[in-house]
ModelCIF file with pLDDT and N, C-alpha, C, O atoms, coordinates in Angstrom:
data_MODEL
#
_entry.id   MODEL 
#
_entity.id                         1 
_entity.type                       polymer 
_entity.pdbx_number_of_molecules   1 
#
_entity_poly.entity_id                      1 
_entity_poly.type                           'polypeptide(L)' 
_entity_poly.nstd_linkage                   no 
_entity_poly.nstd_monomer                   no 
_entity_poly.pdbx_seq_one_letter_code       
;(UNK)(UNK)(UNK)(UNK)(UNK)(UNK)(UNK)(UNK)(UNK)(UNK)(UNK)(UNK)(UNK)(UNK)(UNK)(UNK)
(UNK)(UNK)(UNK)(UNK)(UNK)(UNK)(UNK)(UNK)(UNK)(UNK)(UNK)(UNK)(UNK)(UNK)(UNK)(UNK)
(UNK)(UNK)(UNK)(UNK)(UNK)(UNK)(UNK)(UNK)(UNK)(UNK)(UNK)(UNK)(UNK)(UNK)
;
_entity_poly.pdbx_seq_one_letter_code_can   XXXXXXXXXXXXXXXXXXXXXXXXXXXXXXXXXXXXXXXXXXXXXX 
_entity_poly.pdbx_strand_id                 A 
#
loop_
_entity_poly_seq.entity_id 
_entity_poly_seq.num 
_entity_poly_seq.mon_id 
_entity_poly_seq.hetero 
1 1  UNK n 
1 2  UNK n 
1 3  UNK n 
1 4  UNK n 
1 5  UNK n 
1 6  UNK n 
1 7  UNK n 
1 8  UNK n 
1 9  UNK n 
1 10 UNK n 
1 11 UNK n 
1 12 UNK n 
1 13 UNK n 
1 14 UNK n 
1 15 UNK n 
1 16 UNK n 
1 17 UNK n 
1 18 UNK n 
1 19 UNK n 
1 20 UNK n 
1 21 UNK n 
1 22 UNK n 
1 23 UNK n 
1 24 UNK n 
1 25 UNK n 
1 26 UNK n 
1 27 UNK n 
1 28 UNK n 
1 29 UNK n 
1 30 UNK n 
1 31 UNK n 
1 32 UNK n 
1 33 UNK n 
1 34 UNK n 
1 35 UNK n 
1 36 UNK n 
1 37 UNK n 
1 38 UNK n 
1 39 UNK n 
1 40 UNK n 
1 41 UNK n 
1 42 UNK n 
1 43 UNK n 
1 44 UNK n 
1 45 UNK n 
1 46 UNK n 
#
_struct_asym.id          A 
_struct_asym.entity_id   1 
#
loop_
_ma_qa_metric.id 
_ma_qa_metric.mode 
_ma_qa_metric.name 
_ma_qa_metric.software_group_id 
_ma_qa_metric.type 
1 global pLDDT . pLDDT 
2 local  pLDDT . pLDDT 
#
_ma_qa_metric_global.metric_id      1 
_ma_qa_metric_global.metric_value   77.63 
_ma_qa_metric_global.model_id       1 
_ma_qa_metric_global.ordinal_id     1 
#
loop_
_ma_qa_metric_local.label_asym_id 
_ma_qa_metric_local.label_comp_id 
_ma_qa_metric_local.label_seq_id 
_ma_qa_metric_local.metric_id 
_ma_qa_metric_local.metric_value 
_ma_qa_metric_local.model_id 
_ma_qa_metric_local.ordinal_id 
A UNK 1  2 42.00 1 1  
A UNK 2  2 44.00 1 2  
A UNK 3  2 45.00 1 3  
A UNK 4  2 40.00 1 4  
A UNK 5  2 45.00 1 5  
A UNK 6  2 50.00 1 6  
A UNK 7  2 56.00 1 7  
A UNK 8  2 65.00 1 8  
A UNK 9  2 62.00 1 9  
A UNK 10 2 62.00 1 10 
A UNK 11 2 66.00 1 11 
A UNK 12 2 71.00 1 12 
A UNK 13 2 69.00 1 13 
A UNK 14 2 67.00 1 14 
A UNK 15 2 73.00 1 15 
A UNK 16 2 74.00 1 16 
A UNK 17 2 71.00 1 17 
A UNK 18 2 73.00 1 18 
A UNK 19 2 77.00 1 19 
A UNK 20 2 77.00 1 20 
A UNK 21 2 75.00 1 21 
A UNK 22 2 78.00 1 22 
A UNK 23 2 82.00 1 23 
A UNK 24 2 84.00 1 24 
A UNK 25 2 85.00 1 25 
A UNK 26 2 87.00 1 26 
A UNK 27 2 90.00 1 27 
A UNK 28 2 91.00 1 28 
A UNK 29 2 90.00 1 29 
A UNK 30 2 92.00 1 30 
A UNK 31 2 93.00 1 31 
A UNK 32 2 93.00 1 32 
A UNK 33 2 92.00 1 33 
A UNK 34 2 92.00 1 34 
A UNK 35 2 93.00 1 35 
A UNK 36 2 92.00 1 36 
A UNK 37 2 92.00 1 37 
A UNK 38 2 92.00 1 38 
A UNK 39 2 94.00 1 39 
A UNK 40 2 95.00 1 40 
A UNK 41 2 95.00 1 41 
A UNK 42 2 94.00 1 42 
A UNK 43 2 93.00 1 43 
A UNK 44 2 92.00 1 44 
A UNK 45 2 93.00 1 45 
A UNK 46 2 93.00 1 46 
#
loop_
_atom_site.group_PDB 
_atom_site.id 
_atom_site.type_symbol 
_atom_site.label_atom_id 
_atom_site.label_alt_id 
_atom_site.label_comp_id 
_atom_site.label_asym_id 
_atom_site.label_entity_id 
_atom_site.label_seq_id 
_atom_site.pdbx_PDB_ins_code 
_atom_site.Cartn_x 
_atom_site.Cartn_y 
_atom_site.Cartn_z 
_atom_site.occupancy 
_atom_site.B_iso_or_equiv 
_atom_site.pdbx_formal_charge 
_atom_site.auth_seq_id 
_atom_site.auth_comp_id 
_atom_site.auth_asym_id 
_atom_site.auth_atom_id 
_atom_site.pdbx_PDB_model_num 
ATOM 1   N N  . UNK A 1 1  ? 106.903 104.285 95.144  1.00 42.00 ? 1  UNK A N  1 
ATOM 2   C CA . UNK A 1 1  ? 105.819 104.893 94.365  1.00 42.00 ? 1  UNK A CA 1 
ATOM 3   C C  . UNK A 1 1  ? 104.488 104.844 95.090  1.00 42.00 ? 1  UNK A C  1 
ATOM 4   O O  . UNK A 1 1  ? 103.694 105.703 94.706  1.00 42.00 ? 1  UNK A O  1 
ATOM 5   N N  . UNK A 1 2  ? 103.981 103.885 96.231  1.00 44.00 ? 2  UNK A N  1 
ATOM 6   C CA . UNK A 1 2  ? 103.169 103.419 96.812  1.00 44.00 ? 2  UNK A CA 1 
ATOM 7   C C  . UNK A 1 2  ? 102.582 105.203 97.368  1.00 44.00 ? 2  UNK A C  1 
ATOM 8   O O  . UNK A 1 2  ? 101.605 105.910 97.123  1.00 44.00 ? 2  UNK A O  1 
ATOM 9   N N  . UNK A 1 3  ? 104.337 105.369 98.548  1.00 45.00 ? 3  UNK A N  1 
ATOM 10  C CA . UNK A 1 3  ? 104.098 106.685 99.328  1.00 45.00 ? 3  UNK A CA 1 
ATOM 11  C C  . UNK A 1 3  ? 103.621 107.516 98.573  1.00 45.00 ? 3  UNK A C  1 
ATOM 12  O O  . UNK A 1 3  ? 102.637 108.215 98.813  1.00 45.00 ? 3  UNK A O  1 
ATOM 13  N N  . UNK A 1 4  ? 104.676 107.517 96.992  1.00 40.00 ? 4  UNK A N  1 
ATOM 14  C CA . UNK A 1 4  ? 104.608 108.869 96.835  1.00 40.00 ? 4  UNK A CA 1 
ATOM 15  C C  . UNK A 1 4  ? 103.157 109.328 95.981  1.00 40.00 ? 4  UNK A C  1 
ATOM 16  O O  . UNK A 1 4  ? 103.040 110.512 95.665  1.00 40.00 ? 4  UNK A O  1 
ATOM 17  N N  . UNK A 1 5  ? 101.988 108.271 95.599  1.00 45.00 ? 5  UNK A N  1 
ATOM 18  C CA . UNK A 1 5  ? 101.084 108.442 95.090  1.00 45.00 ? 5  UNK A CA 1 
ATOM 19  C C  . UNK A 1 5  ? 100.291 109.653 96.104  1.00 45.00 ? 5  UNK A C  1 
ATOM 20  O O  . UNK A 1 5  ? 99.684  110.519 95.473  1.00 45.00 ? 5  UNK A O  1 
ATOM 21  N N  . UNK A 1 6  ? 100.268 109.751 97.564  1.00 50.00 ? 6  UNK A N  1 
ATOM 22  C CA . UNK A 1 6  ? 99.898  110.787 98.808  1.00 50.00 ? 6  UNK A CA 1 
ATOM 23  C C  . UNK A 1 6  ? 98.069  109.942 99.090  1.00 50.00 ? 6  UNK A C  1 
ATOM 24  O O  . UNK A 1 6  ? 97.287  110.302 99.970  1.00 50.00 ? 6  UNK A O  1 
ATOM 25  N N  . UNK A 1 7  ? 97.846  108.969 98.209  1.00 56.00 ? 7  UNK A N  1 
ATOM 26  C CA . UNK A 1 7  ? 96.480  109.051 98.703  1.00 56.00 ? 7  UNK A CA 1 
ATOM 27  C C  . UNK A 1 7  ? 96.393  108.390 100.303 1.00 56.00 ? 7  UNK A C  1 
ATOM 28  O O  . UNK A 1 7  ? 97.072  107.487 100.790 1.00 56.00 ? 7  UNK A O  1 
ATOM 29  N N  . UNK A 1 8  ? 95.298  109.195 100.910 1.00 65.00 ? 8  UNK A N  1 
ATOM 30  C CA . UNK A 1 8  ? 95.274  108.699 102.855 1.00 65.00 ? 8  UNK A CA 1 
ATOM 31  C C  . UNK A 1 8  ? 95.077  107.127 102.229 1.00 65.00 ? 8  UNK A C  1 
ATOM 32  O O  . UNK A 1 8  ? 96.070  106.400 102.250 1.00 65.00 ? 8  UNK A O  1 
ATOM 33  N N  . UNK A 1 9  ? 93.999  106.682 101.759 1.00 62.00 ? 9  UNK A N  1 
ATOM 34  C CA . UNK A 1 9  ? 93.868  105.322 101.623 1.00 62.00 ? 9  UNK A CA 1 
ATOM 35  C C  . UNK A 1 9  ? 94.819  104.639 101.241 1.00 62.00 ? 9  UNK A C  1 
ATOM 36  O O  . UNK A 1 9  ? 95.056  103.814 102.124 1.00 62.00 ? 9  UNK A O  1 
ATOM 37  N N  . UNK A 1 10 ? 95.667  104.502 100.196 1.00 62.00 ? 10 UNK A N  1 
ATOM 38  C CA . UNK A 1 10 ? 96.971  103.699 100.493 1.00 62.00 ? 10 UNK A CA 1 
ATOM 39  C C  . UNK A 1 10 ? 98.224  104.134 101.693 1.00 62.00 ? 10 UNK A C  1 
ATOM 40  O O  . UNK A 1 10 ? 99.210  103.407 101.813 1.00 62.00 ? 10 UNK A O  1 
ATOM 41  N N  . UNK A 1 11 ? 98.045  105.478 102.604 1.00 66.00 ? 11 UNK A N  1 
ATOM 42  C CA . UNK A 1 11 ? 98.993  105.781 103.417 1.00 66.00 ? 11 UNK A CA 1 
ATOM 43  C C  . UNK A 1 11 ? 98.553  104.675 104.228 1.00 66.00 ? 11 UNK A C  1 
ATOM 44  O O  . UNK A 1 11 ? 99.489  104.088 104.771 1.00 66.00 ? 11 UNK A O  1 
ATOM 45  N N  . UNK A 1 12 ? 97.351  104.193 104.485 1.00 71.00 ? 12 UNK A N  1 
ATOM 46  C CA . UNK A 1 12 ? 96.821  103.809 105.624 1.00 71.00 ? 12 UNK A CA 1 
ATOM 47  C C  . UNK A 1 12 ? 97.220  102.441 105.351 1.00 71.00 ? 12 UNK A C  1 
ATOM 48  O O  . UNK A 1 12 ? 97.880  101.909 106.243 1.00 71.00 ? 12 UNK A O  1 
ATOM 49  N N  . UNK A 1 13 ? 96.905  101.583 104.058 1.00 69.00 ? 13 UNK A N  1 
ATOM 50  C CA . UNK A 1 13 ? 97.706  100.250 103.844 1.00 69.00 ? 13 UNK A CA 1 
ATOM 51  C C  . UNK A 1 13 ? 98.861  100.133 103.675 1.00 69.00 ? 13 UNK A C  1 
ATOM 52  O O  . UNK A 1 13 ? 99.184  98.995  103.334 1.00 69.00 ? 13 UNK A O  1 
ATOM 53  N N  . UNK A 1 14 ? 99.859  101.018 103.793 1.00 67.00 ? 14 UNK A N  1 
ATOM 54  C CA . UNK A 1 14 ? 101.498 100.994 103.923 1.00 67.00 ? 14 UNK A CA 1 
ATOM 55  C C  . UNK A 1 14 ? 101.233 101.045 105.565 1.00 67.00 ? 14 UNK A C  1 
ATOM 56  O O  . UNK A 1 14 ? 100.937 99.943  106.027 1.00 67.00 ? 14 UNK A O  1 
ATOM 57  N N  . UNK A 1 15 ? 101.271 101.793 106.224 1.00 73.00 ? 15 UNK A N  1 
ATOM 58  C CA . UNK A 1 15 ? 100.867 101.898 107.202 1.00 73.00 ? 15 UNK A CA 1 
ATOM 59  C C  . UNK A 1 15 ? 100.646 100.416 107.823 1.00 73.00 ? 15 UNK A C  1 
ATOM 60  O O  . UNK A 1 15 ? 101.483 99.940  108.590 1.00 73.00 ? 15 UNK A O  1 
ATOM 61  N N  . UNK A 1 16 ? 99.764  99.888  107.541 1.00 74.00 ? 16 UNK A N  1 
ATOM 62  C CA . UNK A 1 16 ? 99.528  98.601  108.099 1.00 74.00 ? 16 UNK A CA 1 
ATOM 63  C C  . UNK A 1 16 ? 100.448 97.632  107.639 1.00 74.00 ? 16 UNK A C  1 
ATOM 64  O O  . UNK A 1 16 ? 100.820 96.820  108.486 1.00 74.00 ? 16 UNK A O  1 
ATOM 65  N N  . UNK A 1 17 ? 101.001 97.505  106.249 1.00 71.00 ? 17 UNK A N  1 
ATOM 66  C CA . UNK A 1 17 ? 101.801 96.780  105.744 1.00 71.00 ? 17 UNK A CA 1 
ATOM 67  C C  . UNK A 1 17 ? 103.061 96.831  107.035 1.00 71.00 ? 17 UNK A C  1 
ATOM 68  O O  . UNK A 1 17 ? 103.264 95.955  107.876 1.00 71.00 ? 17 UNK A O  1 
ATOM 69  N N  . UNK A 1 18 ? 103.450 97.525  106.949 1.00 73.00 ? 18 UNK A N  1 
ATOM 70  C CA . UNK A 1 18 ? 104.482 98.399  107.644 1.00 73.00 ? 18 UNK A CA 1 
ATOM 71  C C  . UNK A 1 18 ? 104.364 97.653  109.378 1.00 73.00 ? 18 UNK A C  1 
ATOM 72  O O  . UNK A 1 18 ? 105.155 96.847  109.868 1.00 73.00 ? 18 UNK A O  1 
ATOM 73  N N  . UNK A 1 19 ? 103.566 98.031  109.793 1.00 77.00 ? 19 UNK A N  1 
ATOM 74  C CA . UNK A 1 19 ? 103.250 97.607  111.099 1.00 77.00 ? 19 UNK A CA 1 
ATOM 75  C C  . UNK A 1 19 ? 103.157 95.854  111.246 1.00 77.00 ? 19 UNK A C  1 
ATOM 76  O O  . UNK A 1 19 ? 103.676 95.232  112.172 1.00 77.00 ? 19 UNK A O  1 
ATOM 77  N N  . UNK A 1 20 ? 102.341 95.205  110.066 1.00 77.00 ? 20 UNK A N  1 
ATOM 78  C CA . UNK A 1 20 ? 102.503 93.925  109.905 1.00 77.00 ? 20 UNK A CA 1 
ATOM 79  C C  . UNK A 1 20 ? 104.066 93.695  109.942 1.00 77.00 ? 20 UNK A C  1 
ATOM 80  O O  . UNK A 1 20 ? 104.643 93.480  111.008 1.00 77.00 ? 20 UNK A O  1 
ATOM 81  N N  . UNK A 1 21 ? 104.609 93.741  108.944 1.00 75.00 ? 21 UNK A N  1 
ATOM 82  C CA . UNK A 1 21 ? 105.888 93.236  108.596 1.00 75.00 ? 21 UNK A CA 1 
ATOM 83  C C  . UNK A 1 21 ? 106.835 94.087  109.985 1.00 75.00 ? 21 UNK A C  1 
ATOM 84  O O  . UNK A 1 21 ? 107.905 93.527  110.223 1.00 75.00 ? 21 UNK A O  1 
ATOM 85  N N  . UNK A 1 22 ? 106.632 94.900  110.560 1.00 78.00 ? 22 UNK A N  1 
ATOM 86  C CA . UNK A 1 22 ? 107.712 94.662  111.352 1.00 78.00 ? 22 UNK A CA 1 
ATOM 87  C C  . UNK A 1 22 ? 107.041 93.865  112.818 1.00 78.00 ? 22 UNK A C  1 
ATOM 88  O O  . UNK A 1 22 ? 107.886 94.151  113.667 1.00 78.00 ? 22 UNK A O  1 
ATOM 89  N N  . UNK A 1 23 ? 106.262 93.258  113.321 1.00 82.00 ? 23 UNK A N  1 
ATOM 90  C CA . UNK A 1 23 ? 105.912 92.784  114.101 1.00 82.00 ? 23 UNK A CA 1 
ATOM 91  C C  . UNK A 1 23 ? 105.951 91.144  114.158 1.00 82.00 ? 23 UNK A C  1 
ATOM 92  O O  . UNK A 1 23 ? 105.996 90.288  115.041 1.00 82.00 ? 23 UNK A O  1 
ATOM 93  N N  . UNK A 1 24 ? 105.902 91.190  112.439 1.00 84.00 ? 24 UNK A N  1 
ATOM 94  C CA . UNK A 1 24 ? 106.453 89.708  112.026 1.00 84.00 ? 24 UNK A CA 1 
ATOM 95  C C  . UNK A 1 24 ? 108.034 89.686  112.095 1.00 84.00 ? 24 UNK A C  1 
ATOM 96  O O  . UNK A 1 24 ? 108.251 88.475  112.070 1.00 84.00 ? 24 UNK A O  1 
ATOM 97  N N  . UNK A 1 25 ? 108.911 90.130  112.146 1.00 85.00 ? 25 UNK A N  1 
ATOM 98  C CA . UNK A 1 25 ? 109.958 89.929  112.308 1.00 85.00 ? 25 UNK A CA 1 
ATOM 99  C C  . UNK A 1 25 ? 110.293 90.061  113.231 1.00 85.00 ? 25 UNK A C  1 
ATOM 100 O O  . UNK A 1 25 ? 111.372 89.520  113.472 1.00 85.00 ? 25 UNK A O  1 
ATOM 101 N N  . UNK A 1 26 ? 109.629 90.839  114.345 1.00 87.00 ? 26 UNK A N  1 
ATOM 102 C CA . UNK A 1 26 ? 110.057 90.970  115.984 1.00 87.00 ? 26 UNK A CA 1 
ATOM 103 C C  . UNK A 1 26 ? 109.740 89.499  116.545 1.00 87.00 ? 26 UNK A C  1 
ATOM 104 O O  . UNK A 1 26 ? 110.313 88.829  117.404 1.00 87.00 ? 26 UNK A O  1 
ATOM 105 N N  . UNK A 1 27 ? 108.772 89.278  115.853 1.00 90.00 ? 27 UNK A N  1 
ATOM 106 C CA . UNK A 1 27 ? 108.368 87.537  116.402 1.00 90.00 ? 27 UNK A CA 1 
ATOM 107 C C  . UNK A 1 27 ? 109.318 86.793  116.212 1.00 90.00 ? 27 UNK A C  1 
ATOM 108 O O  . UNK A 1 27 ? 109.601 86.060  117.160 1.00 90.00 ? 27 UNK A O  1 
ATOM 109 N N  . UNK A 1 28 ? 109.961 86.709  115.255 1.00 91.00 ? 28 UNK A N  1 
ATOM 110 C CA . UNK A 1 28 ? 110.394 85.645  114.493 1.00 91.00 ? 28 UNK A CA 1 
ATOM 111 C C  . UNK A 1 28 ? 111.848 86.022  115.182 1.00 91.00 ? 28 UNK A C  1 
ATOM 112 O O  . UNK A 1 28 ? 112.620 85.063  115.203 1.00 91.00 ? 28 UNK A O  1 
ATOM 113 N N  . UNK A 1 29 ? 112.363 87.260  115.753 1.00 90.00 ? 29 UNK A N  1 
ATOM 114 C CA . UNK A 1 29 ? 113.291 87.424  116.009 1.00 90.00 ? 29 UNK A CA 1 
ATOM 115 C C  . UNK A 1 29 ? 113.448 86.827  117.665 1.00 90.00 ? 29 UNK A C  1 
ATOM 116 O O  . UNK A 1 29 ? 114.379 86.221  118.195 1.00 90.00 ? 29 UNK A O  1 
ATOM 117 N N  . UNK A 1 30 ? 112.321 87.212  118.126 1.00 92.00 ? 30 UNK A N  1 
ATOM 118 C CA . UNK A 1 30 ? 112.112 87.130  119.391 1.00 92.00 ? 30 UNK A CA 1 
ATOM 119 C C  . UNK A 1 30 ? 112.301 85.281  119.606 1.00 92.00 ? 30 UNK A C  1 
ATOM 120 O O  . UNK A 1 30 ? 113.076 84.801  120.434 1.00 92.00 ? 30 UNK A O  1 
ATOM 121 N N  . UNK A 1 31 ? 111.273 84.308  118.521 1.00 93.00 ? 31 UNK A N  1 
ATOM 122 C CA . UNK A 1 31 ? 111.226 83.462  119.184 1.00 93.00 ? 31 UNK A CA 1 
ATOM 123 C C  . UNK A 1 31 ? 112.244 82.381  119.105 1.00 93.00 ? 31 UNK A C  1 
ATOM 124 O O  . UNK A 1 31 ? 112.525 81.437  119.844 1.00 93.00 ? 31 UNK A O  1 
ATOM 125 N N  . UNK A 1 32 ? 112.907 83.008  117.484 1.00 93.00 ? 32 UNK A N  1 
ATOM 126 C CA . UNK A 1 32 ? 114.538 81.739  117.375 1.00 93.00 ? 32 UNK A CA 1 
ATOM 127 C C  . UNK A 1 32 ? 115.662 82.480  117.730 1.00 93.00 ? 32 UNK A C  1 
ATOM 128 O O  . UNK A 1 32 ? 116.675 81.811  117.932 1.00 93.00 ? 32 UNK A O  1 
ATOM 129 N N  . UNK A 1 33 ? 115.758 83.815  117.874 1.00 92.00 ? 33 UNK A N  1 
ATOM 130 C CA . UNK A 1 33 ? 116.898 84.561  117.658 1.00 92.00 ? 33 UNK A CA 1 
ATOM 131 C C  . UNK A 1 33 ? 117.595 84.513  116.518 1.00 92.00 ? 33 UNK A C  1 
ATOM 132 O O  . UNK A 1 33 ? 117.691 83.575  115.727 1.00 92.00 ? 33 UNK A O  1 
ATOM 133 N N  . UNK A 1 34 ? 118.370 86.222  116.453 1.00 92.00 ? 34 UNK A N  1 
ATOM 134 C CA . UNK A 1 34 ? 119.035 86.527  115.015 1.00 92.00 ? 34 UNK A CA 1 
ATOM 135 C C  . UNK A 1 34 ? 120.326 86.266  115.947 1.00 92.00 ? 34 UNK A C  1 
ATOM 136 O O  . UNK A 1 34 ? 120.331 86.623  117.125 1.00 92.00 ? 34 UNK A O  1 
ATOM 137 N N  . UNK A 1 35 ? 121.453 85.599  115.321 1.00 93.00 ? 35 UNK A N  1 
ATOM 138 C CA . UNK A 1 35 ? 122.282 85.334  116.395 1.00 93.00 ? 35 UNK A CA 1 
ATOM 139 C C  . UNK A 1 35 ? 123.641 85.724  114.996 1.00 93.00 ? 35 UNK A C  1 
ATOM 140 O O  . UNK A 1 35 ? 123.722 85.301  113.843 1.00 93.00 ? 35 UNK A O  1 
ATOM 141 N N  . UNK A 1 36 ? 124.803 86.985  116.022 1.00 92.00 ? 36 UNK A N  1 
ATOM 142 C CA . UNK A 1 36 ? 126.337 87.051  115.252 1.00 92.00 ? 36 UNK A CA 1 
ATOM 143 C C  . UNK A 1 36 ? 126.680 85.678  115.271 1.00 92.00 ? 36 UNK A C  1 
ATOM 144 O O  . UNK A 1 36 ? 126.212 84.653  115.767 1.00 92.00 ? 36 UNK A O  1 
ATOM 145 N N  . UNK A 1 37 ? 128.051 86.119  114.280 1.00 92.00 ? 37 UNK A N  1 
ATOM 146 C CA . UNK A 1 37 ? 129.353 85.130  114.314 1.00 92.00 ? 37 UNK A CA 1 
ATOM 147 C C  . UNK A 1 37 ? 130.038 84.985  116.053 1.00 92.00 ? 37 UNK A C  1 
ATOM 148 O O  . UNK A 1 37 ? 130.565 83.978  116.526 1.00 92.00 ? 37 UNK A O  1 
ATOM 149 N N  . UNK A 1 38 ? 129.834 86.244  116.710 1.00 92.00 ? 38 UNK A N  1 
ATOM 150 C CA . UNK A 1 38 ? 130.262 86.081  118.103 1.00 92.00 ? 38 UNK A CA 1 
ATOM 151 C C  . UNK A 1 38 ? 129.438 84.756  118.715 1.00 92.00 ? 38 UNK A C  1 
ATOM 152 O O  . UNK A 1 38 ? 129.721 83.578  118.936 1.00 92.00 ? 38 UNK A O  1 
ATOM 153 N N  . UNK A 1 39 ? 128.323 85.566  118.856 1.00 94.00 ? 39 UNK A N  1 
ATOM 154 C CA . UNK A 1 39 ? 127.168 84.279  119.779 1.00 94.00 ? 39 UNK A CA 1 
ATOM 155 C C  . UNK A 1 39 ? 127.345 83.008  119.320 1.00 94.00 ? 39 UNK A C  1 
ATOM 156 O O  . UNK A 1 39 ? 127.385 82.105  120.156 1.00 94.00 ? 39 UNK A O  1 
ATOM 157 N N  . UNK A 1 40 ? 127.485 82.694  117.898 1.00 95.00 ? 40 UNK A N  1 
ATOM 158 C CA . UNK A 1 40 ? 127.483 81.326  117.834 1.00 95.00 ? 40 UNK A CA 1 
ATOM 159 C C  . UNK A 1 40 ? 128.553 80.892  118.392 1.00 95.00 ? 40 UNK A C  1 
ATOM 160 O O  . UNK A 1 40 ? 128.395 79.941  119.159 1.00 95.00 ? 40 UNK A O  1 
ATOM 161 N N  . UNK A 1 41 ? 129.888 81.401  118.209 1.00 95.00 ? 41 UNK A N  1 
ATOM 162 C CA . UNK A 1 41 ? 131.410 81.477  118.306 1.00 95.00 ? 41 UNK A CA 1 
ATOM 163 C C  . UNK A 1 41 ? 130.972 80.838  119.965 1.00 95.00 ? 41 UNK A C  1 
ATOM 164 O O  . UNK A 1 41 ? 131.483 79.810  120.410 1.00 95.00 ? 41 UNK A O  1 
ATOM 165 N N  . UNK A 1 42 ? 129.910 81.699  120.754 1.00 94.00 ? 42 UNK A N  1 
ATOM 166 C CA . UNK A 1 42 ? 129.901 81.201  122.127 1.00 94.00 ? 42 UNK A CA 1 
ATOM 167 C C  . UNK A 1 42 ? 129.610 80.420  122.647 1.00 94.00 ? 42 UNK A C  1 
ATOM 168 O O  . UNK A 1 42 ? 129.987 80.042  123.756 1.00 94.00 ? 42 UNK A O  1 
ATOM 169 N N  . UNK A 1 43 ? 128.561 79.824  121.676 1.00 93.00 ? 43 UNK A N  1 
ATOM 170 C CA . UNK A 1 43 ? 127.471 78.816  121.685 1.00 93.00 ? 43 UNK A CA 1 
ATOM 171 C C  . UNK A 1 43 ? 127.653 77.167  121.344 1.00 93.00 ? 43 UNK A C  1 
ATOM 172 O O  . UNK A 1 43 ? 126.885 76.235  121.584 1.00 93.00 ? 43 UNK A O  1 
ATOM 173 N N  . UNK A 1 44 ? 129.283 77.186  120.539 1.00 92.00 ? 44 UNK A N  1 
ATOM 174 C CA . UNK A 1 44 ? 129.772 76.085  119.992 1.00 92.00 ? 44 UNK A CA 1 
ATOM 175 C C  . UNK A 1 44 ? 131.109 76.178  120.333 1.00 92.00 ? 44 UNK A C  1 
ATOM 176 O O  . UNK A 1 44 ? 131.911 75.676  119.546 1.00 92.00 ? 44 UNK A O  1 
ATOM 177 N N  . UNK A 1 45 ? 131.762 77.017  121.909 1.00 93.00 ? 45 UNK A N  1 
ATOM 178 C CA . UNK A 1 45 ? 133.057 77.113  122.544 1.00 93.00 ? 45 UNK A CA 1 
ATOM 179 C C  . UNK A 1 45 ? 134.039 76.726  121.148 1.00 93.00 ? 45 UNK A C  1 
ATOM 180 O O  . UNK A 1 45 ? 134.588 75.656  120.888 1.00 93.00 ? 45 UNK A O  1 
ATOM 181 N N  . UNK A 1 46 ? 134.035 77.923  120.425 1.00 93.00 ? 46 UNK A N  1 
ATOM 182 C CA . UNK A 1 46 ? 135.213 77.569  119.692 1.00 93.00 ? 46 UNK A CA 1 
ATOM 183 C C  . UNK A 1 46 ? 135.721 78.984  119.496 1.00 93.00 ? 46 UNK A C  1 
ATOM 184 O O  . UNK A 1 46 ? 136.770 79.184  118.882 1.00 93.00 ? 46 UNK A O  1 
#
């Protein structure tokens, strides 16, 4: 409902929302890792 209201001023705080939250998860991905059932599988030779 945010989008579909069209005003520029909330495009522009989704927009940023948007850009926040995925840069927070690139971090967070980046600095512990999102790790499969494989990797661990590799990680604990079993």
């Amino acid at each position: 409902p945010v989008r579909l209201a069209g005003d520029p001023a909330t495009a522009r705080l989704v927009a940023a929302a948007d850009a926040r939250l995925a840069d927070t998860w690139r971090t967070i991905s980046e600095k512990y890792g999102m790790l499969t059932a494989t990797e661990v599988a590799s990680v604990a030779h079993r």
